[in-house]
Protein backbone atom coordinates (compact mmCIF):
# COMPACT_ATOMS: atom_id res chain seq x y z
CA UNK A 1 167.60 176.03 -10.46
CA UNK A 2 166.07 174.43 -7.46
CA UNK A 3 164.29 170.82 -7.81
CA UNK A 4 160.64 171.44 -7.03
CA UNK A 5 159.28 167.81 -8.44
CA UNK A 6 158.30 167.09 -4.87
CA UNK A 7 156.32 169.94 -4.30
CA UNK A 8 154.21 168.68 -6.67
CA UNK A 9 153.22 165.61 -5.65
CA UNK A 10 150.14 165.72 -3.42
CA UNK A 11 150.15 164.83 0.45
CA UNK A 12 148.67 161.50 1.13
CA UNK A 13 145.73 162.04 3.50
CA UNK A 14 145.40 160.51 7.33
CA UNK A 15 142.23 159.78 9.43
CA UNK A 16 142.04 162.22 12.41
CA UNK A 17 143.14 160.90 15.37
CA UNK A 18 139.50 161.20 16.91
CA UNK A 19 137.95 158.94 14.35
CA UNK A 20 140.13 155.90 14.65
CA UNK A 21 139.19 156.11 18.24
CA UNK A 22 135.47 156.42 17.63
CA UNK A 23 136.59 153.12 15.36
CA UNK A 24 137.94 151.74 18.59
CA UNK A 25 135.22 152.74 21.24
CA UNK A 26 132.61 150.90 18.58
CA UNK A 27 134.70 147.82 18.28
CA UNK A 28 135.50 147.11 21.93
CA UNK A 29 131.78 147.93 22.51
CA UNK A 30 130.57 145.32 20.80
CA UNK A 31 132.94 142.72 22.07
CA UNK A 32 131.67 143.79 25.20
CA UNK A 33 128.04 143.35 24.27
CA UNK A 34 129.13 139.63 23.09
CA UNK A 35 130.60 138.50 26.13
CA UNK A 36 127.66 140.06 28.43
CA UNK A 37 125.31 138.14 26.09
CA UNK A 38 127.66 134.79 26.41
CA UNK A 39 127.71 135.25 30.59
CA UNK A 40 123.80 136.15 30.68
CA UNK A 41 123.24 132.81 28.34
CA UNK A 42 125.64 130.74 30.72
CA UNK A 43 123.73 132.31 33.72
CA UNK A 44 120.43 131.37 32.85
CA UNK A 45 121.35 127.91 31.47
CA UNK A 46 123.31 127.24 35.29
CA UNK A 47 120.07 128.52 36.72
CA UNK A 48 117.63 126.48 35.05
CA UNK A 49 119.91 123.15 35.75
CA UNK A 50 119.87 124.12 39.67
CA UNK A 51 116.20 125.05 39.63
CA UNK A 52 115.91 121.15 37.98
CA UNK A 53 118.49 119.57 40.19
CA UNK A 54 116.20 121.39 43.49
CA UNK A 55 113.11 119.97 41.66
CA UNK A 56 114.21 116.65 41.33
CA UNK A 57 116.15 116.68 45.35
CA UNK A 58 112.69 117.55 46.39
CA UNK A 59 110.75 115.45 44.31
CA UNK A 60 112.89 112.71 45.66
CA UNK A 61 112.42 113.78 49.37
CA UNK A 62 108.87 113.19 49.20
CA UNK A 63 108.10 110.85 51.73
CA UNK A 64 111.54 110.00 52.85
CA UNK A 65 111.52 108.48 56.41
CA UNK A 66 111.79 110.42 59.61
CA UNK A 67 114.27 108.67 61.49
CA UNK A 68 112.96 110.28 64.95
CA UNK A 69 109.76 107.96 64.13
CA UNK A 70 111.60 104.76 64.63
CA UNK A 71 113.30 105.75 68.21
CA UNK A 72 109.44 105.09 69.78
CA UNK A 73 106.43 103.87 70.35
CA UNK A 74 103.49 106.06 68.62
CA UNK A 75 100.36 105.73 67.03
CA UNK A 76 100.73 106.09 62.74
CA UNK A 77 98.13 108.82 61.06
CA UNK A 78 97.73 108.63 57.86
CA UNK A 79 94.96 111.32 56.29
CA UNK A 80 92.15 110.52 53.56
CA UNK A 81 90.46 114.06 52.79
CA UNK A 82 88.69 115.14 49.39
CA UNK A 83 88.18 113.02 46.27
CA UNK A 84 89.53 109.38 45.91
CA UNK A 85 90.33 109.47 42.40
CA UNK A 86 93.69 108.79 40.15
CA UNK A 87 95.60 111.87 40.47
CA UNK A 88 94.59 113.31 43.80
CA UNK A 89 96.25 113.22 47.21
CA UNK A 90 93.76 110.33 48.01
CA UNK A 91 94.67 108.16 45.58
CA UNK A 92 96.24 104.99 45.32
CA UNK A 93 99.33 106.09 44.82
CA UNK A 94 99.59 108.19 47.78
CA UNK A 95 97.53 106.34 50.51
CA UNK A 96 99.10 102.42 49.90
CA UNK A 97 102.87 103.91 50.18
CA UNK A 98 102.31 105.88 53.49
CA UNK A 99 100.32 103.11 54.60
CA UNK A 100 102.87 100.78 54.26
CA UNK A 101 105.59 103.24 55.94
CA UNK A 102 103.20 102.93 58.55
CA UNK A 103 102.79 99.08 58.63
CA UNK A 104 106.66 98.77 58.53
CA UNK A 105 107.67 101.20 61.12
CA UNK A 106 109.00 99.44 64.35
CA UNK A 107 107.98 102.05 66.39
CA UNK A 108 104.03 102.19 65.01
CA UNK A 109 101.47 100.64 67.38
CA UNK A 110 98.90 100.48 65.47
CA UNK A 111 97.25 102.24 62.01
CA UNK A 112 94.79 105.17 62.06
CA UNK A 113 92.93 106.41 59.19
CA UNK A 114 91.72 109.78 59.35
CA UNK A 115 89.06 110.29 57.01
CA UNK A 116 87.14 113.12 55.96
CA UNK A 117 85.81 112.36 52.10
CA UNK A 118 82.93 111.67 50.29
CA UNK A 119 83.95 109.02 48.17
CA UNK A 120 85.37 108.61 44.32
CA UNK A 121 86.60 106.16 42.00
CA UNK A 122 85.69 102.82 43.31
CA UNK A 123 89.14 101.62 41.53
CA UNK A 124 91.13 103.58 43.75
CA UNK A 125 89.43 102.84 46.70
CA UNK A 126 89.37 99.04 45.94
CA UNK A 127 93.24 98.98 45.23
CA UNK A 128 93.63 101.31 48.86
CA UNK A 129 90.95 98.62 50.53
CA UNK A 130 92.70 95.27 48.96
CA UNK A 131 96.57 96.65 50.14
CA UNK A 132 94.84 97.31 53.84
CA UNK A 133 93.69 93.85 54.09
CA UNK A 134 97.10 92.64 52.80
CA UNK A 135 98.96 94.43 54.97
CA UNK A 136 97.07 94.32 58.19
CA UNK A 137 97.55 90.41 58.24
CA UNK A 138 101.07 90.57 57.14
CA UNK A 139 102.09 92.94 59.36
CA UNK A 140 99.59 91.98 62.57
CA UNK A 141 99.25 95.48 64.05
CA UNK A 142 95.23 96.64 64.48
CA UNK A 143 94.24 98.85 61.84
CA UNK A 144 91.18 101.85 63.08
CA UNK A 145 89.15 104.68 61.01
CA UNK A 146 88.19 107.93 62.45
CA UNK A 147 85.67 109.34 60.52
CA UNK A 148 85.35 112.97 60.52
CA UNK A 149 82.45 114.93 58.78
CA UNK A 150 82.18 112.35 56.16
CA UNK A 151 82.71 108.92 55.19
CA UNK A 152 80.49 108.23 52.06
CA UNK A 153 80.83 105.77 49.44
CA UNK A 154 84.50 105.41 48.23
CA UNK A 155 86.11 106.51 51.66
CA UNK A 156 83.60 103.84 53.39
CA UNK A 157 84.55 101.33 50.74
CA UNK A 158 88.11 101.95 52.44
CA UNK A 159 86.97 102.26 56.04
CA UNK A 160 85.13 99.05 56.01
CA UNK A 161 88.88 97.34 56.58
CA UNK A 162 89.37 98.63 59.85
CA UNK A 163 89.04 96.54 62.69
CA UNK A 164 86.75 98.95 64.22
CA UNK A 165 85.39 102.46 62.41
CA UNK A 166 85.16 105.62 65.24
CA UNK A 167 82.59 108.16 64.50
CA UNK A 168 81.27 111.47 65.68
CA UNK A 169 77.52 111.16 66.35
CA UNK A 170 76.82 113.46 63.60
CA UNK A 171 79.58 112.35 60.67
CA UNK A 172 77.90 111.06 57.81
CA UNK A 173 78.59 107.63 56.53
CA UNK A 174 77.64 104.79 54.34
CA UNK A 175 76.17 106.23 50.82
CA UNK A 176 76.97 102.62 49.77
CA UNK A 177 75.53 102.71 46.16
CA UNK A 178 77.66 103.86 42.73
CA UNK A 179 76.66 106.15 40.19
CA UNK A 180 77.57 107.78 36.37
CA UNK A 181 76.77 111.07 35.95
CA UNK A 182 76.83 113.08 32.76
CA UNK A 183 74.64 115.70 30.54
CA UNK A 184 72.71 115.49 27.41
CA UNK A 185 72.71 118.47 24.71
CA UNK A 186 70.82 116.47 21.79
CA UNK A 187 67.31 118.65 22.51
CA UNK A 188 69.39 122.10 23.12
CA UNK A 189 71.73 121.44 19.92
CA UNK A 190 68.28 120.70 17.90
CA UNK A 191 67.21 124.14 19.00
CA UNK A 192 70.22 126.03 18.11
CA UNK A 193 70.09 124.12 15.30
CA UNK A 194 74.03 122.96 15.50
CA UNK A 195 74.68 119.59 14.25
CA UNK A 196 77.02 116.95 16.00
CA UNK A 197 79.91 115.42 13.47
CA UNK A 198 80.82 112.18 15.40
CA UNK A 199 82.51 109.71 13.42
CA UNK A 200 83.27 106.39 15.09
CA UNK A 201 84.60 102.57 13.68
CA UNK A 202 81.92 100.46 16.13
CA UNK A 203 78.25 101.02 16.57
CA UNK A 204 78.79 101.96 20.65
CA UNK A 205 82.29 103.56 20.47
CA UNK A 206 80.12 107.24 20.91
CA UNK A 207 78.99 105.73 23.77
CA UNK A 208 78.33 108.27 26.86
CA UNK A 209 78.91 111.28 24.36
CA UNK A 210 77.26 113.87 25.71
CA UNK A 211 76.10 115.76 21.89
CA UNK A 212 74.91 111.89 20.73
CA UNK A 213 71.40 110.27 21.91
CA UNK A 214 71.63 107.26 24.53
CA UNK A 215 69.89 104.04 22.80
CA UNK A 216 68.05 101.96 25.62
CA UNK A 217 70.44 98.71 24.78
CA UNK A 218 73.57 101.34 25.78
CA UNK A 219 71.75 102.43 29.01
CA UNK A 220 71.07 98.89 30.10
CA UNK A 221 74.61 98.23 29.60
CA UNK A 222 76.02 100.93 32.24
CA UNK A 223 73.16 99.99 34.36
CA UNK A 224 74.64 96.31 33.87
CA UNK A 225 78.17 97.49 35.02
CA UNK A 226 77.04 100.03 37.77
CA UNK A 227 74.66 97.45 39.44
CA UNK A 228 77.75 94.65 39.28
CA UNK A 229 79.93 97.37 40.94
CA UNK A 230 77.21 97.91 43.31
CA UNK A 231 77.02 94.02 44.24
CA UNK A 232 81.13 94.68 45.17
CA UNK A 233 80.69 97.33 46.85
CA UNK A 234 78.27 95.53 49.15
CA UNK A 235 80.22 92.30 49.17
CA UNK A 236 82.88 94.34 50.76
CA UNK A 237 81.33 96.02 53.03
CA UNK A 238 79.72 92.76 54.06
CA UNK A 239 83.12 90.96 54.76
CA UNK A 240 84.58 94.00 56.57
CA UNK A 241 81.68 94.40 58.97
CA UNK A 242 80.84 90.51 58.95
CA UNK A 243 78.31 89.94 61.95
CA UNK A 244 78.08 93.13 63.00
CA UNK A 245 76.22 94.15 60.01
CA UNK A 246 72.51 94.83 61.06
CA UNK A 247 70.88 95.11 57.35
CA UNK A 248 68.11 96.32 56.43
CA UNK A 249 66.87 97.12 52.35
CA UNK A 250 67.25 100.74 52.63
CA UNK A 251 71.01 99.68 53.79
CA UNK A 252 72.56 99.52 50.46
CA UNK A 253 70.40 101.57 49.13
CA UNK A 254 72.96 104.58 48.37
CA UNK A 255 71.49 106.73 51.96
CA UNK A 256 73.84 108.55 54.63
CA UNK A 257 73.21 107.78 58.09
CA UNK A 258 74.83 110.32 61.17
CA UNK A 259 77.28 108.42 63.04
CA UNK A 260 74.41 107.67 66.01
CA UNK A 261 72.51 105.89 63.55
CA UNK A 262 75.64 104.12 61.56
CA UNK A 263 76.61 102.62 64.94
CA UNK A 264 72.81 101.16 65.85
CA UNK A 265 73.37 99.67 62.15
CA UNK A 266 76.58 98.00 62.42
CA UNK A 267 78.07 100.40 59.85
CA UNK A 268 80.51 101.79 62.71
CA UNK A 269 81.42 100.83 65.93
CA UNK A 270 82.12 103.68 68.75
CA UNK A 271 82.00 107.20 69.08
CA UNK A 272 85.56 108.36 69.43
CA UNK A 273 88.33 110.76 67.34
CA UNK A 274 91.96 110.82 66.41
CA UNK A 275 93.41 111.23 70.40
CA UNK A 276 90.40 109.18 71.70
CA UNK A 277 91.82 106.16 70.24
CA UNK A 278 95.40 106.86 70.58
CA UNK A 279 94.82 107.58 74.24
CA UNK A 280 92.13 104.90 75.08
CA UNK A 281 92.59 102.13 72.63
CA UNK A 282 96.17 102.05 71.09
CA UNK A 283 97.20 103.38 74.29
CA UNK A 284 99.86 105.53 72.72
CA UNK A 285 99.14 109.01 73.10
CA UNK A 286 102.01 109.87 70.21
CA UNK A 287 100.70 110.86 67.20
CA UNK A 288 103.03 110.25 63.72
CA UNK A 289 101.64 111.91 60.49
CA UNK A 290 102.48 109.26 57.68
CA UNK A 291 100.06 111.13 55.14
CA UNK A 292 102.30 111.47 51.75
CA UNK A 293 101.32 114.97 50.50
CA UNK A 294 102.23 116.73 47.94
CA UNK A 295 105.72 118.65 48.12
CA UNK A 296 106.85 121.95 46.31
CA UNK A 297 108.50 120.79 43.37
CA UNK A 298 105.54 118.59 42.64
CA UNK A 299 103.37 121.78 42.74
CA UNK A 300 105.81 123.79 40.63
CA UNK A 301 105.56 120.82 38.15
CA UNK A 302 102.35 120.70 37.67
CA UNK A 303 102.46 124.86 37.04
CA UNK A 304 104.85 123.94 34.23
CA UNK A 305 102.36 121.91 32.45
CA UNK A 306 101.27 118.70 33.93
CA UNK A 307 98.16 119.38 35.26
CA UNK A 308 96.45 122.36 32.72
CA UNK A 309 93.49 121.62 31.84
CA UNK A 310 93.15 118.44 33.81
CA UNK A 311 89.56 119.64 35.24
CA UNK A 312 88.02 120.49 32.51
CA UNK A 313 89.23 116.27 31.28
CA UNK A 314 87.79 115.14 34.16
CA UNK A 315 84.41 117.09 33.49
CA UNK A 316 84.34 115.56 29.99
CA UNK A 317 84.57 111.91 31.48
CA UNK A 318 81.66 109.78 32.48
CA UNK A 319 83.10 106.93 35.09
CA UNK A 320 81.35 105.38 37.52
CA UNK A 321 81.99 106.75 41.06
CA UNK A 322 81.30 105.80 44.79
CA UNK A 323 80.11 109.32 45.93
């Protein structure tokens, strides 16, 4: 009799061929996914460190020397436009450096200041003023300012040490007075019946808050500190123009004057731009732009972050300002 015994064991089952390699196609899938993810990652991570390594190359550039400008005689430029104030292309920190470059230069005849502003912080523009003094007698090359449509306040606080100030008959200059502006909301709050919450260690720290009331012992204080920057201000002027200061009471007064009338005054000296004095009094005709602006990377920097919101600080503060 024939042995059946295996017939009656059972077949053990296999996977269809089609679903180990769905198995497969799902695996290798996903290690492709992985590594796509890892290269992306690596990608962005090399892009960001050369989009900081271009930052910073450019940052550094700022300013660097042009070695064409030491090859020949010219006349330096360096530009004053918009606000003097901590922050802004007129500040400090832009103007001294480039003047300075300027100074130094081998090639430099003699310093122009092109200005176009109406003033600012009077801490800037005494820091810009002391460093032009410094330098001019270190250096011993004539220092001029051009004035363009405006030289008021902070800007003529820097102007006044030039050896000699050039005007257009009808540029505006002097302004030489200092103010502190702000607003008041107590009355308006009362009205809308919203109460102010200030909480302050020190009787005057609130002092200049805009939502608090001013006592009349805090307003003679700022007008304490605005007249004794005033009194500065007009010792300055006074030792740049020396003798050929014609004053009269309405001169310090905080008025403009055109250029026509700055010039009868002693507040200016000739009528005369930019080439005028290149041509006629430095007599180099060369013109060398010194002004330190701001680059790219300083722009994209202050996209990222730096600067958001900075206006709206600056509205909040109450300084005093030579505008």
């Amino acid at each position: 009799m024939p042995d059946t015994s295996d017939d009656l064991i059972p077949a053990t089952p296999r996977k269809p061929d089609w679903e180990r390699a769905m198995l497969e196609k799902v695996a290798m899938a996903s290690i492709r996914e992985q590594q796509a993810n890892r290269r992306w990652k690596t990608f962005v991570r090399m892009a960001w460190l050369l989009f900081f390594a271009v930052l910073a190359w450019m940052f550094f550039q700022r300013g660097a020397p042009d070695a064409a400008k030491m090859t020949s005689p010219h006349t330096a430029v360096i530009e004053i436009r918009g606000d003097i104030a901590d922050g802004a292309d007129s500040s400090a920190a832009n103007i001294v450096p480039a003047v300075k470059r300027a100074f130094e230069d081998a090639g430099s005849r003699a310093v122009v200041l092109s200005i176009n502003s109406g003033g600012g912080s009077p801490v800037q523009a005494g820091i810009i003023n002391d460093e032009l003094i410094r330098m001019k007698a270190h250096y011993k090359k004539p220092l001029y300012a051009v004035v363009g449509d405006s030289c008021a306040s902070g800007a003529y606080y820097i102007a006044v040490a030039a050896d000699q100030i050039f005007v257009d008959k009808a540029s505006l200059i002097g302004s030489v007075g200092v103010l502190m502006d702000g607003f008041g909301f107590t009355g308006t709050m009362e009205k809308l019946g919203v109460e102010r919450r200030l909480i302050a260690a020190g009787s005057n720290k609130g002092f200049m808050d805009p939502f608090s009331p001013m006592s009349e012992t805090q307003r003679a204080h700022a007008q304490t500190m605005l007249d004794q920057i005033h009194q500065q201000f007009i010792q300055v002027v006074r030792n740049g123009r020396g003798t050929r200061l014609k004053e009269t009471p309405e001169m310090f007064s905080g008025l403009v004057w055109t250029g026509q009338q700055a010039i009868q005054m002693g507040l200016a000296d000739k009528l005369g731009g930019t080439d005028y004095v290149a041509r006629e009094i430095v007599k180099q005709e060369r013109l060398v732009d010194y002004t330190q602006r701001e680059n790219v990377a300083e722009k994209l920097a202050k996209r990222f972050g730096a600067a958001v919101g900075e206006g709206a600080m600056r509205s909040m503060q109450a300084a005093p300002l030579l505008r």
